[in-house]
N, C-alpha and C. Protein backbone atom coordinates (compact mmCIF):
# COMPACT_ATOMS: atom_id res chain seq x y z
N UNK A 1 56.32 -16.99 -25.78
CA UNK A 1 55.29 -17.97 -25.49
C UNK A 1 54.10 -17.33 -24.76
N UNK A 2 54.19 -16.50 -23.47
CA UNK A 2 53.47 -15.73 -22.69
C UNK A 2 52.09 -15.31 -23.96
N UNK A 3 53.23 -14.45 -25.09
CA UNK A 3 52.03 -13.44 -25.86
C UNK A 3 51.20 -14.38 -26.52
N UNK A 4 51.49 -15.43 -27.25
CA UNK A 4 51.11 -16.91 -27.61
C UNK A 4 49.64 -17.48 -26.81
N UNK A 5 50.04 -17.80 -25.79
CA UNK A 5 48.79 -17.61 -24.95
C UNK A 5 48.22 -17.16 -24.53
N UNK A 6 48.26 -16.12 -24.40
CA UNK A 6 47.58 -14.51 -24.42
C UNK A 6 46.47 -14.48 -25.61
N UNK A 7 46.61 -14.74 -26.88
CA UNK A 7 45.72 -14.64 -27.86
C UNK A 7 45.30 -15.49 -28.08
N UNK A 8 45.43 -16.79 -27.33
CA UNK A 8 44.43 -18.35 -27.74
C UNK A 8 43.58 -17.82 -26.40
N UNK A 9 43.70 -17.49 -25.52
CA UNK A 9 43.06 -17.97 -23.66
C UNK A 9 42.89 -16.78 -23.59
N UNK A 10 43.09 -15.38 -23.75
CA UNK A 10 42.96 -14.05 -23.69
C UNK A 10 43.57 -13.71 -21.99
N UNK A 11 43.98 -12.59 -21.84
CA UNK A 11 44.19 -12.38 -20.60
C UNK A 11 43.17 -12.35 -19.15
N UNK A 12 44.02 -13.06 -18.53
CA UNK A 12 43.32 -13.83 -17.24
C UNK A 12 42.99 -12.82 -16.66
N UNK A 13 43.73 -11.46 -16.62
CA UNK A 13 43.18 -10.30 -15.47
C UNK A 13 41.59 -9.98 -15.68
N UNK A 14 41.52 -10.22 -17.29
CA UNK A 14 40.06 -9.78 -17.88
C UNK A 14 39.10 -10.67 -17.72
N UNK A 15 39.58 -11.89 -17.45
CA UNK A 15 38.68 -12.83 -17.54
C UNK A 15 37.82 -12.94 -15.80
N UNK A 16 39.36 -12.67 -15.01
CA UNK A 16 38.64 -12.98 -13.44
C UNK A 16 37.95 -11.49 -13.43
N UNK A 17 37.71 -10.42 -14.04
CA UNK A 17 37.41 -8.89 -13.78
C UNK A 17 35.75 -9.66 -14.35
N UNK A 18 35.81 -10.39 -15.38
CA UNK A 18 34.32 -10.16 -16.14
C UNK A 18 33.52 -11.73 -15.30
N UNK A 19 34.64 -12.31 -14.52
CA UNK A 19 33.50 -13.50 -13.54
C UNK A 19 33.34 -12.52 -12.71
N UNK A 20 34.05 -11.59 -12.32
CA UNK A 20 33.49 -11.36 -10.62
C UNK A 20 32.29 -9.90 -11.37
N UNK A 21 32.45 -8.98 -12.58
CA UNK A 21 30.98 -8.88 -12.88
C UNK A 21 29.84 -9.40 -12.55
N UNK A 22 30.42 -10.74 -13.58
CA UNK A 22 29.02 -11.50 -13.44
C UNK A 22 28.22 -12.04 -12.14
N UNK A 23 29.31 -12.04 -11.31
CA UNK A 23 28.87 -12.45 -9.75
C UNK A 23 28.01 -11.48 -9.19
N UNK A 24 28.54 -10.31 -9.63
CA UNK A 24 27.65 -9.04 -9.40
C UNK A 24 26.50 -8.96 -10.19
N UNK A 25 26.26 -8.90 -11.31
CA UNK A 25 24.99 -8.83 -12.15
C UNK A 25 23.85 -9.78 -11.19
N UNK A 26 24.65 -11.39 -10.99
CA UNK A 26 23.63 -12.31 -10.67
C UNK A 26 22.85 -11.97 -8.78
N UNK A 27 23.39 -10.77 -8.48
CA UNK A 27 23.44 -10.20 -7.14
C UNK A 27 21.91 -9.05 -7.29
N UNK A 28 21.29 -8.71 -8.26
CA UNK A 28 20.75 -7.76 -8.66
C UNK A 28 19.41 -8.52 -8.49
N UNK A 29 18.00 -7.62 -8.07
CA UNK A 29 16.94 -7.88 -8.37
C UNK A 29 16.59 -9.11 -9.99
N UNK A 30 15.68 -9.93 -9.90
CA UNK A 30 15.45 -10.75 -10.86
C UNK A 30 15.23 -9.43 -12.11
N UNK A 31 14.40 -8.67 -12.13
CA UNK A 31 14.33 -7.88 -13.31
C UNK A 31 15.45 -6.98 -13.73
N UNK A 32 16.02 -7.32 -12.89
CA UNK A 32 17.60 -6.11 -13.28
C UNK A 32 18.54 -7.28 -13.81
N UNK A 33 18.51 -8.46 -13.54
CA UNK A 33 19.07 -9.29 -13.93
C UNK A 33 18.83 -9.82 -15.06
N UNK A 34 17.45 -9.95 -16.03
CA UNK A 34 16.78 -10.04 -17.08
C UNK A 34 17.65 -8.94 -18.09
N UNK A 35 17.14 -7.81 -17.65
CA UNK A 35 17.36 -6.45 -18.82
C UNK A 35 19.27 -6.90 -18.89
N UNK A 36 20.08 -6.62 -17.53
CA UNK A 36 21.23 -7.04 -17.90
C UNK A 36 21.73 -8.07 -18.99
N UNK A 37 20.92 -9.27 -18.76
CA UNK A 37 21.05 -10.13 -19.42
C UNK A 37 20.64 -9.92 -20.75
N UNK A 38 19.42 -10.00 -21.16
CA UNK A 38 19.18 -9.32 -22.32
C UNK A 38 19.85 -8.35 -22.97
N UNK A 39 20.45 -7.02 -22.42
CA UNK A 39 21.17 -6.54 -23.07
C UNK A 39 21.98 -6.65 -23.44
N UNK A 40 22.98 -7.64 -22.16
CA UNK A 40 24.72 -7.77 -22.85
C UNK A 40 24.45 -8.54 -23.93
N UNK A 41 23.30 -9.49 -24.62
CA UNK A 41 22.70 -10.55 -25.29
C UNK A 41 23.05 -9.64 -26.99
N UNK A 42 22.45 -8.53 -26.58
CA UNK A 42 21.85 -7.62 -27.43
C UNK A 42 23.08 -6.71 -28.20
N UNK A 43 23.72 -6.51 -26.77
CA UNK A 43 25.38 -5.72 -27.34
C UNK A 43 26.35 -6.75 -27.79
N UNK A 44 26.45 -7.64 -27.69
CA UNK A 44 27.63 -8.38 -28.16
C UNK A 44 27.48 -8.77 -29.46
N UNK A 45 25.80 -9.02 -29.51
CA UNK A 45 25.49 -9.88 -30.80
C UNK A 45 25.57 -8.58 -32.20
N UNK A 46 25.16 -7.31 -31.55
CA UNK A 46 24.55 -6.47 -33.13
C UNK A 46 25.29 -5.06 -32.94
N UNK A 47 26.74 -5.43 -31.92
CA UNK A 47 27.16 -3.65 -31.99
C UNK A 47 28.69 -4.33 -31.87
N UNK A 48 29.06 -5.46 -31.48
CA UNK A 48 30.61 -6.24 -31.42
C UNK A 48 31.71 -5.15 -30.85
N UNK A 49 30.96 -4.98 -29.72
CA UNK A 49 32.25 -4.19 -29.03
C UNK A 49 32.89 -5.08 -28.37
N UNK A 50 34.43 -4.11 -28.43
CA UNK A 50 35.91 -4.84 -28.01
C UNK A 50 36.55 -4.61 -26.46
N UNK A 51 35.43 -4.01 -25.99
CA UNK A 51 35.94 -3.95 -23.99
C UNK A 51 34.30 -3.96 -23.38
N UNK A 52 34.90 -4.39 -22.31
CA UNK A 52 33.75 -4.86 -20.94
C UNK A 52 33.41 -3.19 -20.74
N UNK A 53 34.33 -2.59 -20.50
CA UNK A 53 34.00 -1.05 -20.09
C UNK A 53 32.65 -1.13 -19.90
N UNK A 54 31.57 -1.16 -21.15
CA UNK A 54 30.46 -0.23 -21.00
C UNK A 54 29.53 -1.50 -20.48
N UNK A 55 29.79 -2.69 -20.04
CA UNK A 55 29.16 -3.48 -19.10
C UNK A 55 29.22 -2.96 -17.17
N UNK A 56 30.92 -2.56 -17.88
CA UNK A 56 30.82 -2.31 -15.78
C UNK A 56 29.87 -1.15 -15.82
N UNK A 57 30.25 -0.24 -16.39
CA UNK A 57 29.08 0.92 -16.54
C UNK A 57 27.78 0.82 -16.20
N UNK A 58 27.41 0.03 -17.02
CA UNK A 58 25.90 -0.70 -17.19
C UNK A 58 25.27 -1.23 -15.58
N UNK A 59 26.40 -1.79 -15.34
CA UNK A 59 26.45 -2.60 -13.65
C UNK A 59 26.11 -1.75 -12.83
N UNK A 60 26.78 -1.02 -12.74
CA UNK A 60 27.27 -0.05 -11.77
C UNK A 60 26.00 1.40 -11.84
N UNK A 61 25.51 1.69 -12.84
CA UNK A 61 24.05 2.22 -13.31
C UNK A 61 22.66 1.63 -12.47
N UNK A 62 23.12 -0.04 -12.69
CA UNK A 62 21.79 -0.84 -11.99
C UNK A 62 22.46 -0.97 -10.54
N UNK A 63 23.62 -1.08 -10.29
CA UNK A 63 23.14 -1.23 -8.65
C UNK A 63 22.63 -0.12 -8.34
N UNK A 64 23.54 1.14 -8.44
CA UNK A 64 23.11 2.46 -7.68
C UNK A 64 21.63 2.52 -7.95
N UNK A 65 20.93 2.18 -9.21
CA UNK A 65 19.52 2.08 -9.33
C UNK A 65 18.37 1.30 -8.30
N UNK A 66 19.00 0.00 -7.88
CA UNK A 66 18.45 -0.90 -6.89
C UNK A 66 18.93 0.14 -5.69
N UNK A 67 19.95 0.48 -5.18
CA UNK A 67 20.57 1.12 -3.98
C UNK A 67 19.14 2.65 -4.08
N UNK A 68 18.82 2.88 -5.14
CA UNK A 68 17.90 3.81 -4.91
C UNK A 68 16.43 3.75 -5.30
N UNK A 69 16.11 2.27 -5.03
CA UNK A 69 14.67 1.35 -5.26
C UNK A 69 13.64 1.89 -6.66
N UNK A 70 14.89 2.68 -7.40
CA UNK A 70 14.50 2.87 -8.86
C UNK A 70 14.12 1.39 -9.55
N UNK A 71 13.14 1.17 -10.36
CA UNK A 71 12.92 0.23 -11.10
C UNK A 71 13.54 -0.10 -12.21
N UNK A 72 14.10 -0.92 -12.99
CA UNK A 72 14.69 -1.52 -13.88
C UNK A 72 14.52 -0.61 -15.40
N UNK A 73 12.76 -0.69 -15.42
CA UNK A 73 12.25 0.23 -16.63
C UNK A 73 12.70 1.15 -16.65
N UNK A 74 12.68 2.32 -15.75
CA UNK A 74 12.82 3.85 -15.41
C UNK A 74 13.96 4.23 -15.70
N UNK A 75 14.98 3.04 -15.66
CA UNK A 75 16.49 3.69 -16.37
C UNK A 75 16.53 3.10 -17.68
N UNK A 76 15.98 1.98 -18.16
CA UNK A 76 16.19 1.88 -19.88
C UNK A 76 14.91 2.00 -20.53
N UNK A 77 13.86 2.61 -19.98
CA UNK A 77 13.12 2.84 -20.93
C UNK A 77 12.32 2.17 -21.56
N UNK A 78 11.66 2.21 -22.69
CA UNK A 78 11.21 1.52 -23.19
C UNK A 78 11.92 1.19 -24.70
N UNK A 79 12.26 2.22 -24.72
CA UNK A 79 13.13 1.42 -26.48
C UNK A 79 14.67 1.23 -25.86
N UNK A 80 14.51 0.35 -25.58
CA UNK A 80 16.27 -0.42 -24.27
C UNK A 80 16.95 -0.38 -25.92
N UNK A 81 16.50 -0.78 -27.20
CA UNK A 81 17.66 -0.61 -27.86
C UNK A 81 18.76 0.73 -28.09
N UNK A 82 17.77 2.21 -28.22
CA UNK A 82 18.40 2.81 -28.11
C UNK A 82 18.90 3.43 -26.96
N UNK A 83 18.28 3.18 -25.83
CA UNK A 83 19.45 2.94 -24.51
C UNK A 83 20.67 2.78 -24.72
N UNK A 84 21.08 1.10 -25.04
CA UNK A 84 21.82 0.49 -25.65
C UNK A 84 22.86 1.31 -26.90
N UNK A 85 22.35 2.12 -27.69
CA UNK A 85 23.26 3.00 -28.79
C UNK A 85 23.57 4.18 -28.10
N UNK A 86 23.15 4.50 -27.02
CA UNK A 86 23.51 6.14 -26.31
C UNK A 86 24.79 5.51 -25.22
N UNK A 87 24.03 4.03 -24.79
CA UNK A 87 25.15 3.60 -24.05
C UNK A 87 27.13 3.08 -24.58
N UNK A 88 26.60 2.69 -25.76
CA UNK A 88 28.17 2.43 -26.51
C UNK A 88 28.53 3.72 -27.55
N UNK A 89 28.20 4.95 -27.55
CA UNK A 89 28.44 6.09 -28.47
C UNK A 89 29.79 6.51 -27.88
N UNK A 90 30.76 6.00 -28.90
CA UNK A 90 32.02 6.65 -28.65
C UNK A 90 32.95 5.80 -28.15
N UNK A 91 32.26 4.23 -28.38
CA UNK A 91 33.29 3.16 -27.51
C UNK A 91 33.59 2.47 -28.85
N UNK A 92 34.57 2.18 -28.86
CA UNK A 92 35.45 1.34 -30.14
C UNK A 92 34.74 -0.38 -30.53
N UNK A 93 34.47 -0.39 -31.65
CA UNK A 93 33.84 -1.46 -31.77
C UNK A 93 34.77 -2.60 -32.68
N UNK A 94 34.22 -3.78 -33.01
CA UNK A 94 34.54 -4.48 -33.91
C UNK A 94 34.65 -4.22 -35.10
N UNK A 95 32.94 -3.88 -35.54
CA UNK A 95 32.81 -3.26 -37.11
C UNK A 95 33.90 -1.93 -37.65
N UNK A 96 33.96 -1.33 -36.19
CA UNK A 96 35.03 0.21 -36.83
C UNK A 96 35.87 -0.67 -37.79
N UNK A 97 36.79 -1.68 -36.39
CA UNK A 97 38.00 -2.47 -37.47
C UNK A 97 37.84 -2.77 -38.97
N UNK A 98 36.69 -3.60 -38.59
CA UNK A 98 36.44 -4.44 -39.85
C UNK A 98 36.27 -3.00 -41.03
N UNK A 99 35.43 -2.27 -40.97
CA UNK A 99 35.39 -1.06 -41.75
C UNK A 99 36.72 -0.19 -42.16
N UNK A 100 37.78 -0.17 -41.46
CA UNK A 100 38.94 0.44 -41.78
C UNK A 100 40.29 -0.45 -42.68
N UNK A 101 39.91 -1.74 -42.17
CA UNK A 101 40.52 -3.18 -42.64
C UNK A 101 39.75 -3.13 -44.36
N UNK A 102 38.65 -2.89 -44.23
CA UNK A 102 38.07 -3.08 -45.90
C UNK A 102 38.83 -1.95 -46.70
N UNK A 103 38.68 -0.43 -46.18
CA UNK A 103 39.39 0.79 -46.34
C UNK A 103 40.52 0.53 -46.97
N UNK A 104 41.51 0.03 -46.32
CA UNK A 104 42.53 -0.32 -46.81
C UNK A 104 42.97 -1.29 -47.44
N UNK A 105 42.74 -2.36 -47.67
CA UNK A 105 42.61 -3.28 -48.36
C UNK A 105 42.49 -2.91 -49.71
N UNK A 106 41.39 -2.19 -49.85
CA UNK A 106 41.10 -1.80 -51.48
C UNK A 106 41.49 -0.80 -51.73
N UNK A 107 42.07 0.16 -50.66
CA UNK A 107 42.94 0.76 -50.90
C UNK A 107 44.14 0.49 -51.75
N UNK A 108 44.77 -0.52 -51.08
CA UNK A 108 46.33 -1.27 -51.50
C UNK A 108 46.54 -2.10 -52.52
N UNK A 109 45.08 -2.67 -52.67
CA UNK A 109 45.08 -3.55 -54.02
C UNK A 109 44.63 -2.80 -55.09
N UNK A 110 44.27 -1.94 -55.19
CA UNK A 110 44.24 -0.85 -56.32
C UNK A 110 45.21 0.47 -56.38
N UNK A 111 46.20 0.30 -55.57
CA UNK A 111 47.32 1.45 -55.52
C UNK A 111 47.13 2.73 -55.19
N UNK A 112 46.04 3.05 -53.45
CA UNK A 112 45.91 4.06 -53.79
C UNK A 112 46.51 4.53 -52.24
């Protein structure tokens, strides 16, 4: 039953880890809080990664950035998208799945 609810509600350790993030994000200068926002906006929607990882990362980038009255811009730049692709290079995504799931699939239905 445990694993059952585990995959409808997802695990609670992850869930209280990604409120108390967010408690932190909303702790950040208004413009650090924008780009955050915007980006996780940006990563979830067009790269479907499968762990918070490269959010705490992300976090943890902008405080030490505020802790060193660096500006928001100065660490992503101006093309924040590819920020954003240097930042998830090498982190396991959704599409991998979906791409290895097609792989095989037509693999198996054509006998190979």
């Amino acid at each position: 039953m445990n694993k059952f609810l585990q995959k409808i509600i997802g695990d609670i350790g992850d869930k209280k880890e990604w409120i108390a993030m967010e408690k932190r994000a909303k702790a950040l200068p208004r413009d650090y809080q924008v780009a955050y926002g915007e980006i996780k906006k940006y990563m979830w929607a067009s790269l479907g990664l499968e762990t918070t990882d490269v959010f705490k990362g992300l976090l943890e980038l902008f405080e030490e950035g505020v802790a060193n009255g660096t500006q928001v811009l100065e660490i992503i730049g101006d093309d924040v998208a590819s920020f954003c692709d240097e930042l998830v290079r090498g982190e396991k995504t959704y599409f991998e799945k979906l791409r290895k799931k097609l792989n095989r699939n037509i693999a198996e239905k054509i006998g190979k």
